[in-house]
Protein backbone atom coordinates (compact mmCIF):
# COMPACT_ATOMS: atom_id res chain seq x y z
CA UNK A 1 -25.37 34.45 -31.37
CA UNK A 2 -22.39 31.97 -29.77
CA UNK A 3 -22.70 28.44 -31.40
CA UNK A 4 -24.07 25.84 -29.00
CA UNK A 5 -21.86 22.39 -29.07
CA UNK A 6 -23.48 19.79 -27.13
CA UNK A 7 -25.10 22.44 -25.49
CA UNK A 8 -22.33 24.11 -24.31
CA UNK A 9 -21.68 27.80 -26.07
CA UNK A 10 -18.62 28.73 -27.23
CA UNK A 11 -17.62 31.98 -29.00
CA UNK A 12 -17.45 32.14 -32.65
CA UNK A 13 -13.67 32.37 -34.07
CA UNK A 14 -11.95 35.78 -33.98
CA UNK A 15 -15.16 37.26 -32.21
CA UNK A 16 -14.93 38.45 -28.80
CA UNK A 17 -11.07 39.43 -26.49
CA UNK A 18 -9.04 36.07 -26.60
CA UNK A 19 -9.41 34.16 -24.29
CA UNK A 20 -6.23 33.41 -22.15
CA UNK A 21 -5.25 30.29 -20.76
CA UNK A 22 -6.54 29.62 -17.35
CA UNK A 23 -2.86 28.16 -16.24
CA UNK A 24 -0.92 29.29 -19.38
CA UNK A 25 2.51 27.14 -20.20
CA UNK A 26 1.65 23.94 -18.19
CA UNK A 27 -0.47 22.01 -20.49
CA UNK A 28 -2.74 21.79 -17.30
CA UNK A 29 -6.32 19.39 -17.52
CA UNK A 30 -8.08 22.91 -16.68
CA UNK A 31 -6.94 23.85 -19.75
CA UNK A 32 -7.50 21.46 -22.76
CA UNK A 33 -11.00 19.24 -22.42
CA UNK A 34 -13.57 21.61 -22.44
CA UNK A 35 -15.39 20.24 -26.13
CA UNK A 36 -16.60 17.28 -26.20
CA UNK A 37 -14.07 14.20 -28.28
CA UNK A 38 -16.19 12.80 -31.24
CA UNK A 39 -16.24 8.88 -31.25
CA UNK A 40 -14.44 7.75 -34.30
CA UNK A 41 -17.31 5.66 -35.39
CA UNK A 42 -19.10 8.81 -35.00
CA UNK A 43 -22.43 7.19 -32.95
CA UNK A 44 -21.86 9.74 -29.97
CA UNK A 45 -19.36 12.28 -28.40
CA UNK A 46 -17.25 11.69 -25.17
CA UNK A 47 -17.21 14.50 -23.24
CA UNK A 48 -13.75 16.27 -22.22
CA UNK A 49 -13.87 15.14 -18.66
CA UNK A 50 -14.61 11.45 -19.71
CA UNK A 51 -11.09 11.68 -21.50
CA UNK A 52 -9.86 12.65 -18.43
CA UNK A 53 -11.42 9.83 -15.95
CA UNK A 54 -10.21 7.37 -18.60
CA UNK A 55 -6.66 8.54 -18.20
CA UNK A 56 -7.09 7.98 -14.51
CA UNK A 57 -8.52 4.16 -15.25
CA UNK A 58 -5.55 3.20 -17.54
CA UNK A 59 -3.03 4.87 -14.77
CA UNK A 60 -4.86 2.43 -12.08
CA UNK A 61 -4.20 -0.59 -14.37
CA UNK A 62 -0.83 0.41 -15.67
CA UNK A 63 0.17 0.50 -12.34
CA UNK A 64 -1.57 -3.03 -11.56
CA UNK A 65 0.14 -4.14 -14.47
CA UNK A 66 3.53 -3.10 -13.31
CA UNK A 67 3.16 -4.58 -10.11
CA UNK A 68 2.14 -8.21 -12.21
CA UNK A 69 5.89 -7.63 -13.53
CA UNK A 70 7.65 -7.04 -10.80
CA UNK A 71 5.81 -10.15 -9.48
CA UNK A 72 7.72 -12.44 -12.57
CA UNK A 73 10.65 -11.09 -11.90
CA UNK A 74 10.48 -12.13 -7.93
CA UNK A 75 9.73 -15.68 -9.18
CA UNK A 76 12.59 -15.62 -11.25
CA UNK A 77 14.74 -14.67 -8.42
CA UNK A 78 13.33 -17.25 -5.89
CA UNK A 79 13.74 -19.87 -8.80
CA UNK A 80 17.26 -18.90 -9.08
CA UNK A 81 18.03 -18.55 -5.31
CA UNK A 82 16.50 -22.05 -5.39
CA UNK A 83 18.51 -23.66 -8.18
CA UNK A 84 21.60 -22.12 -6.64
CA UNK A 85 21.08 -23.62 -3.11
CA UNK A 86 20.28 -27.07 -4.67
CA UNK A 87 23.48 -26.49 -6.77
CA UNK A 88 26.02 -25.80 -3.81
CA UNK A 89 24.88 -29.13 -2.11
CA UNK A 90 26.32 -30.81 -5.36
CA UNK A 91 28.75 -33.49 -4.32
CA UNK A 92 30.40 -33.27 -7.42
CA UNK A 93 34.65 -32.62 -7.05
CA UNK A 94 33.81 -33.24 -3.44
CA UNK A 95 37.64 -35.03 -2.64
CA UNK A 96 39.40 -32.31 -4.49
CA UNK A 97 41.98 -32.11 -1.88
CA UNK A 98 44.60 -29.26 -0.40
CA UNK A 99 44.28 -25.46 -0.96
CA UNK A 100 42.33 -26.29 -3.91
CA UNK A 101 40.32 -28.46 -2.44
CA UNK A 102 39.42 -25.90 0.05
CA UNK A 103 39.26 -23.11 -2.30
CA UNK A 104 36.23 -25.29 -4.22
CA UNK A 105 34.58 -26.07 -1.04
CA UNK A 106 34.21 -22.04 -0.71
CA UNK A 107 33.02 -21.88 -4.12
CA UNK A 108 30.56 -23.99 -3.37
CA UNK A 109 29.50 -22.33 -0.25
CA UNK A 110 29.57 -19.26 -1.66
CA UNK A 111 26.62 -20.00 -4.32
CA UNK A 112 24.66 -20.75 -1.19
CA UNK A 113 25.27 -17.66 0.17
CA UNK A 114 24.89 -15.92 -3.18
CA UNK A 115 21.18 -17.49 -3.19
CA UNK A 116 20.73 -16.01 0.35
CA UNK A 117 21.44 -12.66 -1.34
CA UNK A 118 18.87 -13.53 -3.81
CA UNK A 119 16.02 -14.91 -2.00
CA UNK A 120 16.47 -11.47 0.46
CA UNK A 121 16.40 -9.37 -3.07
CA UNK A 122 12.83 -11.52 -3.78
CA UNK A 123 11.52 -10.70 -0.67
CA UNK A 124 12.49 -7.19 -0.32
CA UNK A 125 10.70 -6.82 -4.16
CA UNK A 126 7.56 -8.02 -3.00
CA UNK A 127 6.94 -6.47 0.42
CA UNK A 128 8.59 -3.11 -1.03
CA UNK A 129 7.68 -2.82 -5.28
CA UNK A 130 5.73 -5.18 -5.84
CA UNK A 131 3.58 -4.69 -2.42
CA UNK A 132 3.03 -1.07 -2.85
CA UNK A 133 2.11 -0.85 -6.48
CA UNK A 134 -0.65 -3.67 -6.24
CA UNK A 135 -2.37 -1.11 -3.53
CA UNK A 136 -1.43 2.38 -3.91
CA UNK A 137 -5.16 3.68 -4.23
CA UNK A 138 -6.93 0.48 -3.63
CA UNK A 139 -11.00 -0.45 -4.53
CA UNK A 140 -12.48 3.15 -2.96
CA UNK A 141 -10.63 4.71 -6.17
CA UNK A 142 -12.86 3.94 -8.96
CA UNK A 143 -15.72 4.40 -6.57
CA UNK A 144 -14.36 7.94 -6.14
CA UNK A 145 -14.29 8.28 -9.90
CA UNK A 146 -17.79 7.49 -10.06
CA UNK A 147 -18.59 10.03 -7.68
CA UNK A 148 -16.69 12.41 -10.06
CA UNK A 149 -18.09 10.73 -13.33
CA UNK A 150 -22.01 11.20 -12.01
CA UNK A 151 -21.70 14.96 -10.64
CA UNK A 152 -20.42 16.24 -13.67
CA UNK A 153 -22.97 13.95 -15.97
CA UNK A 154 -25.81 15.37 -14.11
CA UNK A 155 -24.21 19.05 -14.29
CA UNK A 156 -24.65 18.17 -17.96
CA UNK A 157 -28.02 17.10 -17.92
CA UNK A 158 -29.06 20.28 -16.02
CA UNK A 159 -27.39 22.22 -18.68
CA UNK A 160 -29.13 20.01 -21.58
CA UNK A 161 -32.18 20.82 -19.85
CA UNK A 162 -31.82 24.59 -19.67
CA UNK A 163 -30.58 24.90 -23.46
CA UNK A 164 -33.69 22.96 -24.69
CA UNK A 165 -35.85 25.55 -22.25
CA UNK A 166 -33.96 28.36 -24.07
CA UNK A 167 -34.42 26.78 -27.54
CA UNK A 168 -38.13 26.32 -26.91
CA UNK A 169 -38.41 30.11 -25.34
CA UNK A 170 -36.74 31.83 -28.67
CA UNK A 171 -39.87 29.36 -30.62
CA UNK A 172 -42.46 30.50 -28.93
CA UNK A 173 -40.65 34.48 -29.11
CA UNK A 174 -40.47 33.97 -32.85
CA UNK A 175 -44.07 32.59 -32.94
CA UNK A 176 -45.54 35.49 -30.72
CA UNK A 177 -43.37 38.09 -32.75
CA UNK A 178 -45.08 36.74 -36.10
CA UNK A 179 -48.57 36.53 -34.93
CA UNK A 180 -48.62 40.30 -33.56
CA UNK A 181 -47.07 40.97 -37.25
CA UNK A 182 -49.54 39.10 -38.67
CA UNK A 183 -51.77 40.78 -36.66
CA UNK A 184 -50.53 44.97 -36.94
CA UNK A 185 -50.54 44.01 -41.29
CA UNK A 186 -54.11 42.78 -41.22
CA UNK A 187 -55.12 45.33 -39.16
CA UNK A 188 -53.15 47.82 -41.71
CA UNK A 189 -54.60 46.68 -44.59
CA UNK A 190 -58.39 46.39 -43.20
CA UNK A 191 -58.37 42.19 -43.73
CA UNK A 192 -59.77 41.99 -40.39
CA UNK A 193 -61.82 43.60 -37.76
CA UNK A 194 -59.23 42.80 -35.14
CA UNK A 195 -59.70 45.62 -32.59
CA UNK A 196 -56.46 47.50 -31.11
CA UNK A 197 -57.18 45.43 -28.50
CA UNK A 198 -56.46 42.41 -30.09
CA UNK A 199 -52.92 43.64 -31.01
CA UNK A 200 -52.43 44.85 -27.58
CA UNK A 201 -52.73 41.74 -25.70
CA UNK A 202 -50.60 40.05 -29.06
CA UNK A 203 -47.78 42.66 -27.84
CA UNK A 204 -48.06 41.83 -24.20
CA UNK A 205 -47.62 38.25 -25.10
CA UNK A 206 -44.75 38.79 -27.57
CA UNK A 207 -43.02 40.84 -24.61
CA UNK A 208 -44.05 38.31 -22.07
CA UNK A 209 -42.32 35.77 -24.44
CA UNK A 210 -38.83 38.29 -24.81
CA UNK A 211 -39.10 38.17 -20.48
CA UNK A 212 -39.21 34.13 -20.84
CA UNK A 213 -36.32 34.17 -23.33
CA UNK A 214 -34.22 35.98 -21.36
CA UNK A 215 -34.96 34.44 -17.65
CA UNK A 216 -34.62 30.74 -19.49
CA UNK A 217 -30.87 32.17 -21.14
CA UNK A 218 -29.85 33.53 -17.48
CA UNK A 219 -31.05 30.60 -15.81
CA UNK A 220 -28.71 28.26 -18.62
CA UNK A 221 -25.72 30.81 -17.89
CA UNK A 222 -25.76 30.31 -14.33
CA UNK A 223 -25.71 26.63 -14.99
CA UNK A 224 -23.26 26.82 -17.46
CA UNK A 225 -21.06 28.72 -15.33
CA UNK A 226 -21.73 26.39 -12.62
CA UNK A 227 -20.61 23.41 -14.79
CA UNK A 228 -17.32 25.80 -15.60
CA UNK A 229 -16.48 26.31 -12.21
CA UNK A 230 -16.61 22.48 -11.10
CA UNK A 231 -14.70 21.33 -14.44
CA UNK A 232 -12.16 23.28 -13.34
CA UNK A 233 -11.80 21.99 -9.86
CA UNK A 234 -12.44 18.42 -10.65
CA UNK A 235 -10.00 18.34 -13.75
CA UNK A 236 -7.41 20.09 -11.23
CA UNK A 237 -8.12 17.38 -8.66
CA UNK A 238 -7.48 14.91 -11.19
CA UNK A 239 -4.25 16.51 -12.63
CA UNK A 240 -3.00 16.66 -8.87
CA UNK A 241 -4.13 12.56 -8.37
CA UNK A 242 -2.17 12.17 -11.63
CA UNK A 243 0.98 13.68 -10.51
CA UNK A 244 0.71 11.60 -7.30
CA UNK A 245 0.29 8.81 -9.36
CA UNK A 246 3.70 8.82 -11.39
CA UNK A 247 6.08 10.37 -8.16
CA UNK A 248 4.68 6.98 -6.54
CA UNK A 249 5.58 4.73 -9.08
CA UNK A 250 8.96 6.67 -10.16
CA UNK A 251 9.56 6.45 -6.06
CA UNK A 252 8.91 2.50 -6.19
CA UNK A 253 10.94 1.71 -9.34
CA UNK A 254 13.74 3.66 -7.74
CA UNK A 255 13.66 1.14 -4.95
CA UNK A 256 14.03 -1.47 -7.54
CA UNK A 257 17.12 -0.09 -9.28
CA UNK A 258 18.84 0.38 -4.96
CA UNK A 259 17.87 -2.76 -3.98
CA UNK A 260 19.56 -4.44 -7.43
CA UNK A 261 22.61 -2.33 -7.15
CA UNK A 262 22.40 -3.80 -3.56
CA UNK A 263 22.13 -7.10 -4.58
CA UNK A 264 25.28 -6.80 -7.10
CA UNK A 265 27.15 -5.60 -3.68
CA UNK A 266 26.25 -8.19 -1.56
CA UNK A 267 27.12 -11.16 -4.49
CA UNK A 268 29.96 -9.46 -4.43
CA UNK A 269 30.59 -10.09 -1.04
CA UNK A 270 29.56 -13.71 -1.41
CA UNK A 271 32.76 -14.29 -3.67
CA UNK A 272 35.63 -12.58 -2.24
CA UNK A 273 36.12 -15.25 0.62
CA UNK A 274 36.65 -17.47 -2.68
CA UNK A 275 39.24 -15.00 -4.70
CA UNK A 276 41.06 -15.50 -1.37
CA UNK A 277 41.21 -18.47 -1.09
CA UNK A 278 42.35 -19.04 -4.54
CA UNK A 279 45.22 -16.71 -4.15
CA UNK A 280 46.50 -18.71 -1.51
CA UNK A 281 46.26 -22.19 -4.00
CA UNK A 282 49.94 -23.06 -3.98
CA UNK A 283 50.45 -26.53 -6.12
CA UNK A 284 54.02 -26.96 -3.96
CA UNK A 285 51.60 -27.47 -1.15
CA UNK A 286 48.89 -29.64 -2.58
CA UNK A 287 52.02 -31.95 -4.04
CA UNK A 288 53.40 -31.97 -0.47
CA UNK A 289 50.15 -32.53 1.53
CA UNK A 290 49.31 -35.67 -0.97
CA UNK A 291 52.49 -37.13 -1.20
CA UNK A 292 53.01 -37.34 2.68
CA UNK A 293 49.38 -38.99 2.30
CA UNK A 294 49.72 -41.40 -0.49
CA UNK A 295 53.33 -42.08 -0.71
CA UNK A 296 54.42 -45.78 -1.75
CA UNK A 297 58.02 -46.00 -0.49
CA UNK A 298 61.04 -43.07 -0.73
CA UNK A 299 64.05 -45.95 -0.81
CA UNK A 300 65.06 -45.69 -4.55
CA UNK A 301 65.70 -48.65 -6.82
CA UNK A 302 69.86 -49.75 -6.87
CA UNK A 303 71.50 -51.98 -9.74
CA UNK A 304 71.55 -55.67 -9.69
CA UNK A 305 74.67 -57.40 -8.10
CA UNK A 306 76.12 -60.45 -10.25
């Protein structure tokens, strides 16, 4: 007789041909939750499929939670783009004059542009990382795993059902066996004046309670088998929502990583105009430009005359 675990039956260690794995090598959900996990504090048993449905809740909020990051770091970027933009308007070395002059005056111009580059980087993270994330699978989803959660509680239930019906038909078997050997040893032994007839209709019910025994076991086999059948598509429906799960996120953080190396480019950009202009700083120049400016007088001091 199989052990019954929750009312599921398994077969007893080393009896029976091994069973092979239904998808062998790929550690597949069809595979791996078919007993029930015991609660640590040991009050009642999760079964395999709950472990399962939980897996797909903490995917749905790691994946709110990334999109709550990517959200800071936006901020952080429109702070900076901010700060920067504030920044270039600085008058501060404002009459720096000649080709360094103008050289600063492109520095400072270029920090605006730089926080051009960074405001575009903030809004390309939230309509494209940060966007997508937040709603990839949006309220329906945990309704859906409802839907999953209650067909295969209720496929449990039915199976509770007809493994109590079973239990309660191998009772009353035992019960009808003993009371027709009760019956055949009295009889035997001349306790009783129990006719033949007696015995007879003992037998009939003893065999009428082997019928019940087995229709009740065939009846929990086909429901068992039942609940087999749709573990095995709904754990393969969640292995396949699982899988879509991480290529969309892997696909979103990759547009993180483009659009940053895209943002390095285009900084990049922002500067150059500034290198240059600071290759062309030539101090012979400058000292030219302000001395034709600010000069005093060119006529040299002579000696005194007596």
């Amino acid at each position: 007789n199989s052990p019954a675990i929750n009312c599921v039956t398994f077969p007893l260690p080393g009896e029976g041909p091994e069973q092979q794995l239904l998808k062998p090598d790929e550690w597949s959900y069809c595979d791996y939750f078919w007993a029930d996990k015991k609660d640590p504090q040991g009050a009642t048993s999760l079964p395999g499929f709950e472990v399962l449905l939980q897996k797909q809740l903490k995917g749905k909020q790691m994946q709110k939670e990334m999109s709550e990051f990517i959200h800071e770091r936006t901020k952080i970027e429109e702070e900076y783009a901010k700060n920067l933009s504030k920044l270039s308007l600085s008058p501060l070395a404002a009459q720096e004059e000649g080709t360094l002059g103008e050289a600063w005056t492109q520095l400072k111009k270029s920090l605006h542009d730089e926080a051009e580059v960074h405001l575009k980087f903030a809004n390309k993270l939230h309509t494209e990382v940060e966007k997508p994330l937040l709603t990839f699978r949006g309220d329906h989803f945990k309704k859906d795993l409802k839907k999953y959660d209650h067909h295969m509680a209720d496929l449990r239930k039915q199976l509770a059902s007809r493994f109590a019906s079973v239990e309660k038909a191998r009772k009353a078997l035992a019960d009808r066996q003993k009371d027709l050997e009760v019956k055949t040893q009295q009889l035997e032994v001349k306790l009783s004046n129990k006719t033949e007839e007696d015995i007879k209709k003992a037998r009939r019910k003893s065999t009428q309670a082997g019928d019940d025994l087995m229709r009740c076991v065939d009846l929990y086999n086909q429901t068992q088998s039942k609940w087999f059948e749709e573990m095995v598509t709904a754990s393969m429906e969640l292995e396949k929502l699982e899988v879509e799960r991480i290529e969309w996120i892997q696909q979103h953080l990759r547009q993180y990583t483009t659009l940053r190396h895209e943002t390095d480019m285009f900084n990049q950009s922002t500067v150059e105009p500034v290198d240059q202009l600071l290759q062309n700083v030539d101090p012979s120049k400058d000292r030219e430009l302000w001395v034709k400016e600010n000069k005093t007088g060119e006529v040299r001091p002579v000696d005194m005359d007596i």
